[in-house]
Protein backbone atom coordinates (compact mmCIF):
# COMPACT_ATOMS: atom_id res chain seq x y z
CA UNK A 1 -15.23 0.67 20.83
CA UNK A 2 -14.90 3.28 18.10
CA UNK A 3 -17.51 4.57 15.71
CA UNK A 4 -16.61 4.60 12.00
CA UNK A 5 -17.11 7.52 10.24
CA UNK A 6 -20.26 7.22 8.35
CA UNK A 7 -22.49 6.24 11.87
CA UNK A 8 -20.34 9.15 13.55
CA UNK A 9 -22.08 11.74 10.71
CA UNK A 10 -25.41 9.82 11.13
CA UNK A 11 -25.67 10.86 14.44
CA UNK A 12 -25.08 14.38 13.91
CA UNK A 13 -27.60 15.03 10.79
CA UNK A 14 -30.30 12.92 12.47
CA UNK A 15 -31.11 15.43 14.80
CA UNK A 16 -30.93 18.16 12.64
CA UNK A 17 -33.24 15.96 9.76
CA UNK A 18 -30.95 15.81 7.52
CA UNK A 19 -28.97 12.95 5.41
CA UNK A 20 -25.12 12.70 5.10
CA UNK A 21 -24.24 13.01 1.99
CA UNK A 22 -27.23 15.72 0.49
CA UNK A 23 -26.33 18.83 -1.37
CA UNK A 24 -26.44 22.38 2.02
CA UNK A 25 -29.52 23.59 1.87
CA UNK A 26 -30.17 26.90 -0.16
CA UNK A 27 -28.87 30.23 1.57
CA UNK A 28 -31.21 32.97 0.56
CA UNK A 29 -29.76 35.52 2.26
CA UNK A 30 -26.19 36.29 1.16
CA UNK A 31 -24.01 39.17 2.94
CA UNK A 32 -25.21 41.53 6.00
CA UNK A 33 -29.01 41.42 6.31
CA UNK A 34 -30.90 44.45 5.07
CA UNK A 35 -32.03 44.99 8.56
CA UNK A 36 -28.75 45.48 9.62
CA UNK A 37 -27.14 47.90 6.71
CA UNK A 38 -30.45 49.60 6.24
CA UNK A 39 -30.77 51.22 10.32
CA UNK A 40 -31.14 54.56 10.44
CA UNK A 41 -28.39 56.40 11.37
CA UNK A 42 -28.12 60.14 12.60
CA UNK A 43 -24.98 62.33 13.56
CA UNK A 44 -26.41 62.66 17.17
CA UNK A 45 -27.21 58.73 17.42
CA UNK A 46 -24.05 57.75 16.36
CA UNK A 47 -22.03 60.98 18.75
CA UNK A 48 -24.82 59.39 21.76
CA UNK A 49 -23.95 55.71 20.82
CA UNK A 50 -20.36 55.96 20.28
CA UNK A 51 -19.86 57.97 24.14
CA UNK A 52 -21.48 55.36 25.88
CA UNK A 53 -20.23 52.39 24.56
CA UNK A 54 -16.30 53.91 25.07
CA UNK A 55 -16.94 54.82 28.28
CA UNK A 56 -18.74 51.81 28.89
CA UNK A 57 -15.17 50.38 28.20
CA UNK A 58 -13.48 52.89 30.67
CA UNK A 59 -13.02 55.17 28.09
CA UNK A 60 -13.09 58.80 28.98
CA UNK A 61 -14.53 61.80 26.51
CA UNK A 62 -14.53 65.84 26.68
CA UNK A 63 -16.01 67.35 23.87
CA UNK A 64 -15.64 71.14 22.46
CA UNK A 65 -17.66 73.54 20.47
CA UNK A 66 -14.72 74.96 18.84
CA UNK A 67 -11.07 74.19 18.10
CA UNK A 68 -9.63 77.02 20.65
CA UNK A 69 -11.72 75.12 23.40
CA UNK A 70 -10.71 71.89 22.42
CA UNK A 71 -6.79 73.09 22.79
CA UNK A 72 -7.25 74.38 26.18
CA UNK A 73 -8.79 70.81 26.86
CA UNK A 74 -5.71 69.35 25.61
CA UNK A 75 -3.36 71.98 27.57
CA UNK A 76 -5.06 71.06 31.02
CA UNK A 77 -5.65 67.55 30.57
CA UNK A 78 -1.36 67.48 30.31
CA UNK A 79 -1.72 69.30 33.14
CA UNK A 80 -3.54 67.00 35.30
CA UNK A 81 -1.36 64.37 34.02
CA UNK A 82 1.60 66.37 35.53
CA UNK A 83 4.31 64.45 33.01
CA UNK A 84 6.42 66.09 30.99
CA UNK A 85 7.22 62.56 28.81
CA UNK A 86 5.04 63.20 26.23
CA UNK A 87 5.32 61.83 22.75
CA UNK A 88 2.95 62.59 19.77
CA UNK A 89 2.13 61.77 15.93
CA UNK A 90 4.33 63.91 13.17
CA UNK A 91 3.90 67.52 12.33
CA UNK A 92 2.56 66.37 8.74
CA UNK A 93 0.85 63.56 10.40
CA UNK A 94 -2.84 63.28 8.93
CA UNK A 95 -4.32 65.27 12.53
CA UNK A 96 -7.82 65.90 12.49
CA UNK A 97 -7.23 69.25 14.22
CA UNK A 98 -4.21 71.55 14.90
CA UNK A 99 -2.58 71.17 18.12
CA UNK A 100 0.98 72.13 17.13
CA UNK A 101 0.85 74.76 19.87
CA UNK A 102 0.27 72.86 22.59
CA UNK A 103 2.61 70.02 21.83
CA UNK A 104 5.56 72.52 21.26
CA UNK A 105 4.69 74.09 24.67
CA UNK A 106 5.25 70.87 25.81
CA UNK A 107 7.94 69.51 23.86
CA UNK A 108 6.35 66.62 22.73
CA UNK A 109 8.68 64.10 21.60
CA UNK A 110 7.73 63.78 18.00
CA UNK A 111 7.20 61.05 15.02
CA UNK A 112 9.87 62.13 12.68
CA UNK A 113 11.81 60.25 10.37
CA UNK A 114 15.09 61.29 11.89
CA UNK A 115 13.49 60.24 15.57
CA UNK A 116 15.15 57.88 17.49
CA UNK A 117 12.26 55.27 17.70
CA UNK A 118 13.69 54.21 21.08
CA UNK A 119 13.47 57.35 22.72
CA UNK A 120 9.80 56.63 22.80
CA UNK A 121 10.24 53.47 24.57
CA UNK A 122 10.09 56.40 27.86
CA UNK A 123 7.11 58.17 27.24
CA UNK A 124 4.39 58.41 29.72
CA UNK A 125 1.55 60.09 27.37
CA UNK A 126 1.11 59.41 23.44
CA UNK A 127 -0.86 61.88 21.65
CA UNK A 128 -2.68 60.71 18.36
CA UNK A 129 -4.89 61.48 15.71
CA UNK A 130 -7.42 58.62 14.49
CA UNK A 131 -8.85 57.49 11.01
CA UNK A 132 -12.22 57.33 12.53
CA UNK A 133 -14.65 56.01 15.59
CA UNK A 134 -16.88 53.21 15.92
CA UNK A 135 -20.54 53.92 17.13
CA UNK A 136 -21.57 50.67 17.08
CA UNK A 137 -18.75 49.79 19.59
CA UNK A 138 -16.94 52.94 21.34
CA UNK A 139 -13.91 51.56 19.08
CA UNK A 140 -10.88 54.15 17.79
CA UNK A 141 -9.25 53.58 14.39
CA UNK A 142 -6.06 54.12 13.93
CA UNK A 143 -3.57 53.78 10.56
CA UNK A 144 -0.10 53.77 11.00
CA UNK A 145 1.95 55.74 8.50
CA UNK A 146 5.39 57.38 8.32
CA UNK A 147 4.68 60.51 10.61
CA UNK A 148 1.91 58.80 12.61
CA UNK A 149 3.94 55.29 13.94
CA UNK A 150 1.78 52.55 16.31
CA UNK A 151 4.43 52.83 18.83
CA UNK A 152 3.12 56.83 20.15
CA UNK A 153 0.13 55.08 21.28
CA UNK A 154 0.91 51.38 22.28
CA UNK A 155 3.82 52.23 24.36
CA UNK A 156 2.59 54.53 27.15
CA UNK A 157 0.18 54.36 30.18
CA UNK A 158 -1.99 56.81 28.82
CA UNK A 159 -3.31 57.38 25.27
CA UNK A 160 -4.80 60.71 24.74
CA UNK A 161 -6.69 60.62 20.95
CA UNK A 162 -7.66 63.85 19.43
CA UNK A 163 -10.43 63.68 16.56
CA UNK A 164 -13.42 65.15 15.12
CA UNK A 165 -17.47 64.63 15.86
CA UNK A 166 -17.82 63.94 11.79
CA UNK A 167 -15.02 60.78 12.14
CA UNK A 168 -18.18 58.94 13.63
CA UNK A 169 -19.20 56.32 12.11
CA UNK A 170 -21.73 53.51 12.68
CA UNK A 171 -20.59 50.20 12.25
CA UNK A 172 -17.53 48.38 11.45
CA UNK A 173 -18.34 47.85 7.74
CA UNK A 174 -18.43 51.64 7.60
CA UNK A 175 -14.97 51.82 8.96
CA UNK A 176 -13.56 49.12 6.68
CA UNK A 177 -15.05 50.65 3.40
CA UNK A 178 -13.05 54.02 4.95
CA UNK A 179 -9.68 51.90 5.05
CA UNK A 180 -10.11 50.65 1.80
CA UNK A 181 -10.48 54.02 0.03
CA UNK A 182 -7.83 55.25 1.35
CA UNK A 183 -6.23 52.19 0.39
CA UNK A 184 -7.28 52.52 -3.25
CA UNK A 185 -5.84 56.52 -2.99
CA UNK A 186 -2.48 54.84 -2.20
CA UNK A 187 -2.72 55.25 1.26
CA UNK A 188 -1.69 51.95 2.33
CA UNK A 189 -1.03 51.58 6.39
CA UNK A 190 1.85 49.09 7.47
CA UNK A 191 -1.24 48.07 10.23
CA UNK A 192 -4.37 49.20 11.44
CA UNK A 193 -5.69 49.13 14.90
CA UNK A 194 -8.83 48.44 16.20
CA UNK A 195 -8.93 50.38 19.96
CA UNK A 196 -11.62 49.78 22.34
CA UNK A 197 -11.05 51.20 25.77
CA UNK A 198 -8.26 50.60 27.70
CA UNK A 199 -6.00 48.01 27.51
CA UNK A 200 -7.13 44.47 29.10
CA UNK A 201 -5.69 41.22 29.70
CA UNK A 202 -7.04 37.97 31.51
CA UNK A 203 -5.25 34.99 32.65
CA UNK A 204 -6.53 31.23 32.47
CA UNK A 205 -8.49 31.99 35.50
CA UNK A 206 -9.73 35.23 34.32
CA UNK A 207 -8.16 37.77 36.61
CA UNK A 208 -7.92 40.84 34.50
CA UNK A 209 -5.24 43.27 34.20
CA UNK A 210 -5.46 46.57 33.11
CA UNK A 211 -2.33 48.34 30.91
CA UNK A 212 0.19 45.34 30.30
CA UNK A 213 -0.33 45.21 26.64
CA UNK A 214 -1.07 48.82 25.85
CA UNK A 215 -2.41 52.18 27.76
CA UNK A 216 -4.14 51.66 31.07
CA UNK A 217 -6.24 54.80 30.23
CA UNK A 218 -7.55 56.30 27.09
CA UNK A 219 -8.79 59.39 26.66
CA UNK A 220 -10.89 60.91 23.60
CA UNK A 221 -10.81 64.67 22.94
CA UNK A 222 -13.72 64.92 20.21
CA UNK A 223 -14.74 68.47 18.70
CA UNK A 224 -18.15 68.71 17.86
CA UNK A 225 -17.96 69.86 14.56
CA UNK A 226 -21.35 69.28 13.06
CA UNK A 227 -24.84 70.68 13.85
């Protein structure tokens, strides 16, 4: 037997005492609750929160005290990799730090407007800059742009990010507000991405797989450039 509308609603506000029909109740709280925007937030609490949540999502980190440390990082990490299919943002890509030396001794297949996008269908390691980094959730922000396209780090097995200590920032909201001023400077991104850890996928019965839709490792190079 079916149930007409108006008993079907009964049922539902009942328990919760209210009547079908009456006006929501008031919402006093409109927006992200103080207790949430107002947290204090330090450099070293977002650096300590932002390590262990990414590597709490099988993330991996080296941090430098300089920019000569940080390239030698970068030189024996490719290295240990042991692949010489490398691709990597534009030379006037928006990088965080100069690694120009290290990706010529490698001969890093680069973003360029003359490029031949599918030549990076074949790369094994893509090397990127970010926007920023998520504290609150180990996450990498990235913005695509003409030198800097999505493809150099959603194509290969391994994703190697290079960025600084003072990209940190705490939440989300932070990140967003980021995106949009750079938006309102003009510097509109055909997509942003939203990167947290390496790359997982789950069937119906929830076996996961790690690297089908994106790098099976991802590794964050971060130079610690505040006190």
């Amino acid at each position: 037997m079916g149930v007409d509308k108006t008993t079907f609603l009964e049922r539902i506000a009942k328990p919760l005492g209210r009547v079908p029909g009456d006006p929501p109740s008031p919402r006093t709280a409109i927006g992200v609750p103080a207790c949430w925007t107002d947290r204090p937030s330090t450099q070293a609490s977002r650096t300590a929160s932002f390590i262990e949540k990414f590597t709490g999502l099988a993330g991996e980190i080296e941090q430098y005290a300089s920019v000569h440390e940080l390239r030698a990082g970068l030189e024996r990490v490719l290295n240990d990799i042991g692949s010489d299919k490398i691709g990597a943002w534009g030379k006037r890509a928006p990088w965080p730090i100069d690694v120009e030396d290290v990706l010529e001794h490698w001969h890093a297949l680069r973003w360029e407007e003359q490029t031949d996008r599918r030549a990076f269908d074949h790369i094994h390691v893509g090397i990127t800059g970010c926007s920023c980094a998520i504290a609150d959730t180990g996450t990498i922000v990235i913005a695509s742009g003409p030198q800097s396209g999505r493809t150099v780090h959603q194509i290969p097995l391994i994703h190697v990010v290079i960025l600084r200590e003072s990209q940190l920032v705490q939440s989300l909201g932070d990140a967003l507000q980021r995106l949009v001023q750079a938006h309102g400077q003009g510097e509109i991104a055909a997509s942003n991405h939203f990167i947290s850890g390496a790359s997982r996928s789950s069937d119906i019965e929830n076996d996961q797989t790690i690297g089908v839709h994106g790098p099976a490792r991802v590794m964050a190079l971060m130079l610690t450039d505040l006190e």
